[in-house]
Protein backbone atom coordinates (compact mmCIF):
# COMPACT_ATOMS: atom_id res chain seq x y z
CA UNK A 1 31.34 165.63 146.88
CA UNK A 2 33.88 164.53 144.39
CA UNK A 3 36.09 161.83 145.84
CA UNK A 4 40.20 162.15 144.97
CA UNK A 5 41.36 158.60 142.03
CA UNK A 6 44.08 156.79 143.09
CA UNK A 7 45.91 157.52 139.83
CA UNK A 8 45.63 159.42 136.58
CA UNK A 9 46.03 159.11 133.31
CA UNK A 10 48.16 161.21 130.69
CA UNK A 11 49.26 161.62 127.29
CA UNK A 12 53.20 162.12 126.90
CA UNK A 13 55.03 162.95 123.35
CA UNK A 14 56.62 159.22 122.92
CA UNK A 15 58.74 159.71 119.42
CA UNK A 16 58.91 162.86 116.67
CA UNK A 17 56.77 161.57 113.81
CA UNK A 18 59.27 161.70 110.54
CA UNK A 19 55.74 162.05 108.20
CA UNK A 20 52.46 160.82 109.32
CA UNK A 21 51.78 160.71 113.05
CA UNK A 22 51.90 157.09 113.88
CA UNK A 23 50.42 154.46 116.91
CA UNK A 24 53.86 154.75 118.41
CA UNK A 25 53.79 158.78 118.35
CA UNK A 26 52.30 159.05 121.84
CA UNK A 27 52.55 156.92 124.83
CA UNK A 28 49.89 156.23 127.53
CA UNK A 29 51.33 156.77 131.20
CA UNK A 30 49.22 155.93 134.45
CA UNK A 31 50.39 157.37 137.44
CA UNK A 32 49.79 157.82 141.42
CA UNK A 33 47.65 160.46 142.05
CA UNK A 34 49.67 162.67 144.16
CA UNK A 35 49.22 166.16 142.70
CA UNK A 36 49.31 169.08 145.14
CA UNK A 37 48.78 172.71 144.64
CA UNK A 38 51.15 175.14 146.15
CA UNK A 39 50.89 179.06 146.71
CA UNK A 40 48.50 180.27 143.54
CA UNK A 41 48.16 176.59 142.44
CA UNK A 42 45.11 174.58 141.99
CA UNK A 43 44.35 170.89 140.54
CA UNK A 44 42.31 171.06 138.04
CA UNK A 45 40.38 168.10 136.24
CA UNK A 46 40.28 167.69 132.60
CA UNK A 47 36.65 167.49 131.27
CA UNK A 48 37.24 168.60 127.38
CA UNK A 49 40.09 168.60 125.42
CA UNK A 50 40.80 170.77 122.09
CA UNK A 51 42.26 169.00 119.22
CA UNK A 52 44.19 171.69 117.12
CA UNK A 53 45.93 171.92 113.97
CA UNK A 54 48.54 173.49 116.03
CA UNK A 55 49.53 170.20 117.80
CA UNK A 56 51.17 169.24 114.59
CA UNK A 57 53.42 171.80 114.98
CA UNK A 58 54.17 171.85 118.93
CA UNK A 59 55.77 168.25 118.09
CA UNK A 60 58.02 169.80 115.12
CA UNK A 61 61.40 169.96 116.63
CA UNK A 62 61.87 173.39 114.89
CA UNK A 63 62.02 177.01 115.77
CA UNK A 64 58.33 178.23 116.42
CA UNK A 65 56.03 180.59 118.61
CA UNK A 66 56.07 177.94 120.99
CA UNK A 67 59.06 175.86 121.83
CA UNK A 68 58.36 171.86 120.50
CA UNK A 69 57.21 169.67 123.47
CA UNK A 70 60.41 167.36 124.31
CA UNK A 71 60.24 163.74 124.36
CA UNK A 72 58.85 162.28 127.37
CA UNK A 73 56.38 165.38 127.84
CA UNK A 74 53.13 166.11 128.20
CA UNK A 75 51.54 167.01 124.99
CA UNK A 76 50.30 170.40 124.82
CA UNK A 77 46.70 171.43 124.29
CA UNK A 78 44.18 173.91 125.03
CA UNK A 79 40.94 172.34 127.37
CA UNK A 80 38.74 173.14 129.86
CA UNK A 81 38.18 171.61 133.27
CA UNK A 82 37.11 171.72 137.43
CA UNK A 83 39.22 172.80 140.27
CA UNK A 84 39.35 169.93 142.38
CA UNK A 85 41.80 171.55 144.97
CA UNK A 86 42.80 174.89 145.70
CA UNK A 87 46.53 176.07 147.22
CA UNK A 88 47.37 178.73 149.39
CA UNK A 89 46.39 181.94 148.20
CA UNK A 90 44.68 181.03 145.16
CA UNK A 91 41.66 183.32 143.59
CA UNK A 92 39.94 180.48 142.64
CA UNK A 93 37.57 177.99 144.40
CA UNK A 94 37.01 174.52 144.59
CA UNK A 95 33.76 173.69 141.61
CA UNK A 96 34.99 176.97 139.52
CA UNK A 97 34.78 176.11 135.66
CA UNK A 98 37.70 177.17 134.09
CA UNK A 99 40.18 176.99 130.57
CA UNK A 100 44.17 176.50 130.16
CA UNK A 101 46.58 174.97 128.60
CA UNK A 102 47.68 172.34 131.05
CA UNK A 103 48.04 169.58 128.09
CA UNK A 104 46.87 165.87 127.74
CA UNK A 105 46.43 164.79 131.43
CA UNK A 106 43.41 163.99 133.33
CA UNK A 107 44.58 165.87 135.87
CA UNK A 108 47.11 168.51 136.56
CA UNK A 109 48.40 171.20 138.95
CA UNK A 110 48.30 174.76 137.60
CA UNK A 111 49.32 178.59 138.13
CA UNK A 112 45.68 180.71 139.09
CA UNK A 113 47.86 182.70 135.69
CA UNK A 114 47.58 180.13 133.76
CA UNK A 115 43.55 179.53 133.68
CA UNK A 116 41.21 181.91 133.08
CA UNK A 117 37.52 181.17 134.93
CA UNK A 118 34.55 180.63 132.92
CA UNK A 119 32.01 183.33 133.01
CA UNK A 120 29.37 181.75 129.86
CA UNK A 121 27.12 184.06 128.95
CA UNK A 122 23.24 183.52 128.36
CA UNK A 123 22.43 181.27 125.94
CA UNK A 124 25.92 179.77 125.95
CA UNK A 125 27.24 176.49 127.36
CA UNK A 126 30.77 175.85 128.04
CA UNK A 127 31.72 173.98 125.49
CA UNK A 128 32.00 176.93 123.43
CA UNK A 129 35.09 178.17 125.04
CA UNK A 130 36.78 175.86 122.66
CA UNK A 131 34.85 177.01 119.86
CA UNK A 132 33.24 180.51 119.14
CA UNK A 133 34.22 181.94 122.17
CA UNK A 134 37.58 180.77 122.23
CA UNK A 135 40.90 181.10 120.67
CA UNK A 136 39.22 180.46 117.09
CA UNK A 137 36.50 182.97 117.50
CA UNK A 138 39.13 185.13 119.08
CA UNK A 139 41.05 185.19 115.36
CA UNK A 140 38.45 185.53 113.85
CA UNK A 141 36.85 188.61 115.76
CA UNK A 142 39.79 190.79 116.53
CA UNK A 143 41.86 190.00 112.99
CA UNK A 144 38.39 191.47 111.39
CA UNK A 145 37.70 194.63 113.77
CA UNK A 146 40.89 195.40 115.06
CA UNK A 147 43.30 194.75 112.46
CA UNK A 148 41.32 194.71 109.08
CA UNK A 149 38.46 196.97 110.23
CA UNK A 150 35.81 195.52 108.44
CA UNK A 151 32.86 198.09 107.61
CA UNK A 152 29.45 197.22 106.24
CA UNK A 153 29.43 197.69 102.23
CA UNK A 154 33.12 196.17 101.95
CA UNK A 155 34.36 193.31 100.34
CA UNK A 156 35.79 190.48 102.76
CA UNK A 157 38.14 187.48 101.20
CA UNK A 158 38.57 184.73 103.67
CA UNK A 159 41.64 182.18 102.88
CA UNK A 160 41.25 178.63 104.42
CA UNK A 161 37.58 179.44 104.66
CA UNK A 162 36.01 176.44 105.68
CA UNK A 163 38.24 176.01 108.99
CA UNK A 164 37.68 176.53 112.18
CA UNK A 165 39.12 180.42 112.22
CA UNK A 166 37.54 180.76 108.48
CA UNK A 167 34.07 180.44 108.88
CA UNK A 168 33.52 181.84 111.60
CA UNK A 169 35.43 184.92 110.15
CA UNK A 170 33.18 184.88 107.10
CA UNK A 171 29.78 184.64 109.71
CA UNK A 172 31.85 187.84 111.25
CA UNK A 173 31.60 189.33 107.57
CA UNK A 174 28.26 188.90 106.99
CA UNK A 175 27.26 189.99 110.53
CA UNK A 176 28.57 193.41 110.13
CA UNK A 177 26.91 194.01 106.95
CA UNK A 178 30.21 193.01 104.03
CA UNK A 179 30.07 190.98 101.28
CA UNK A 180 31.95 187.83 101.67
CA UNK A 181 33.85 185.60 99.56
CA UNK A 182 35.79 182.43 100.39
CA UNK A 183 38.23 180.52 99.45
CA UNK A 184 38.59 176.87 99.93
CA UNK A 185 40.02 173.31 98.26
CA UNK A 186 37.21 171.29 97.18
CA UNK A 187 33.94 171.86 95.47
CA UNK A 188 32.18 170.74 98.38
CA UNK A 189 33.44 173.07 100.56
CA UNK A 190 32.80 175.62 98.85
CA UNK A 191 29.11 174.52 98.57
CA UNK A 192 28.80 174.21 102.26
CA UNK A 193 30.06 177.81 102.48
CA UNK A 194 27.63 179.25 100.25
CA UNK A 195 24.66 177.04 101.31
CA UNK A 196 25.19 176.19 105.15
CA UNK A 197 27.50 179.38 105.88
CA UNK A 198 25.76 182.58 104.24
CA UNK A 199 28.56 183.71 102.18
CA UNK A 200 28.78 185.48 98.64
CA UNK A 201 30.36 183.22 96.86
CA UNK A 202 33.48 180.81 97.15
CA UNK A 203 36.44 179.38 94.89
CA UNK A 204 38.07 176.35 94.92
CA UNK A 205 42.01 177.05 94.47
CA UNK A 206 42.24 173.48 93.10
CA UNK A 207 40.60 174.54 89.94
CA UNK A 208 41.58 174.45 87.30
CA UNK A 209 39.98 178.12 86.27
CA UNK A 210 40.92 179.37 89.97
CA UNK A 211 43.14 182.59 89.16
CA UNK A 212 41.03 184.12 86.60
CA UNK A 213 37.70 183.12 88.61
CA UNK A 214 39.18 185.19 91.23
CA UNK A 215 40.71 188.15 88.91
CA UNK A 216 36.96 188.45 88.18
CA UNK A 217 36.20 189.40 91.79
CA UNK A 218 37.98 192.89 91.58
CA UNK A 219 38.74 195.53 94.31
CA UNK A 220 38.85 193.81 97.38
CA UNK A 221 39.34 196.14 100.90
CA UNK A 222 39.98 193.21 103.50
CA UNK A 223 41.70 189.56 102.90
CA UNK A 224 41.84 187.51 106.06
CA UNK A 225 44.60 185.01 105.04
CA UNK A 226 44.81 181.51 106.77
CA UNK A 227 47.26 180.80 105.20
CA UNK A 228 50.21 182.41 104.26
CA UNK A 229 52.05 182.18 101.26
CA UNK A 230 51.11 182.82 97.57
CA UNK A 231 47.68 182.47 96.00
């Protein structure tokens, strides 16, 4: 029986960074734990956070998918956790395993709309609700089948390939039966994509020889781009 802390611990957006982010960035707040849920509310307790890319951005005071997290917030971020408590009217019950987006906090009160309950499949663990089975594996999955249509025979170009979206895209590739090429910024990389990954081949857009390695590639039918912008 899990017993209710007398406080908490959470991470608020302290300053906007004006390059690097910086000790003084974030600030460290401990406070009383008095959390209740209300009508389709529960508490839920952070057990594994999700550090993004994206949390660059969500501290950007500019115009985005997402409006910036203010000063004095709670820093956004994807994790998964345990209801601890459930509110009136709630679907959800007190030990269910679930994911959201209630930010950097130990613990925090959240809409049953907001979290989604884990149902891990055999021969998964939970864990991987941040990973292949979450919102990078998501990309990944639907930008190939749904929006590219990737067949078996085709040729598959992956930008930004050794990221978390990119490789599992180019597994994606190989799994349904295309050829796969990636493209990455250091040698090593593209090593590790080649070796470790599976794929066809890879180029490093640092080099020197980049555009007419790639020229040499041909006809390409799907490029999953990372990253936006100009090659």
């Amino acid at each position: 029986m899990s017993t209710t802390p007398k406080e908490y611990k959470r991470i608020v957006l302290n300053e906007r960074p004006v390059a690097e982010i910086e000790p003084t960035t974030f600030r460290t707040e401990i406070l009383p734990f008095d959390l209740k849920p209300g009508n389709g509310e529960v508490v839920v307790r952070m057990t594994w956070l999700s550090l993004d890319p994206a949390m660059r951005g969500y501290i950007r005071d500019t115009r985005s998918y997402l409006p910036p997290v203010q000063i004095g917030e709670v820093m956004r971020g994807h994790g998964l956790g345990v209801v601890v408590e459930v509110g009136p009217g709630s679907e959800f019950s007190v030990g269910d395993s679930v994911s959201g987006a209630w930010g950097m906090t130990e613990y925090a009160v959240v809409k049953d709309s907001a979290i989604q309950k884990l149902n891990v499949p055999k021969g998964a663990e939970p864990l991987d609700f941040l990973n292949t089975l979450g919102f990078s594996g998501l990309t990944a999955y639907f930008g190939l089948k749904d929006i590219g249509k990737l067949k078996a025979g085709e040729t598959l170009v992956v930008s930004g390939a050794a990221g978390a979206v990119g490789s599992i895209a180019c597994q994606l590739g190989k799994r349904i039966g295309a050829k796969v090429y990636g493209i990455a910024g250091s040698d090593d990389k593209c090593e590790w994509l080649v070796k470790e990954v599976g794929i066809d081949g890879a180029f490093n857009y640092k080099s020197p020889t980049f555009r007419e390695d790639f020229k040499k590639l041909g006809y390409l039918d799907v490029f999953f781009d990372n990253v936006g912008g100009a090659l």
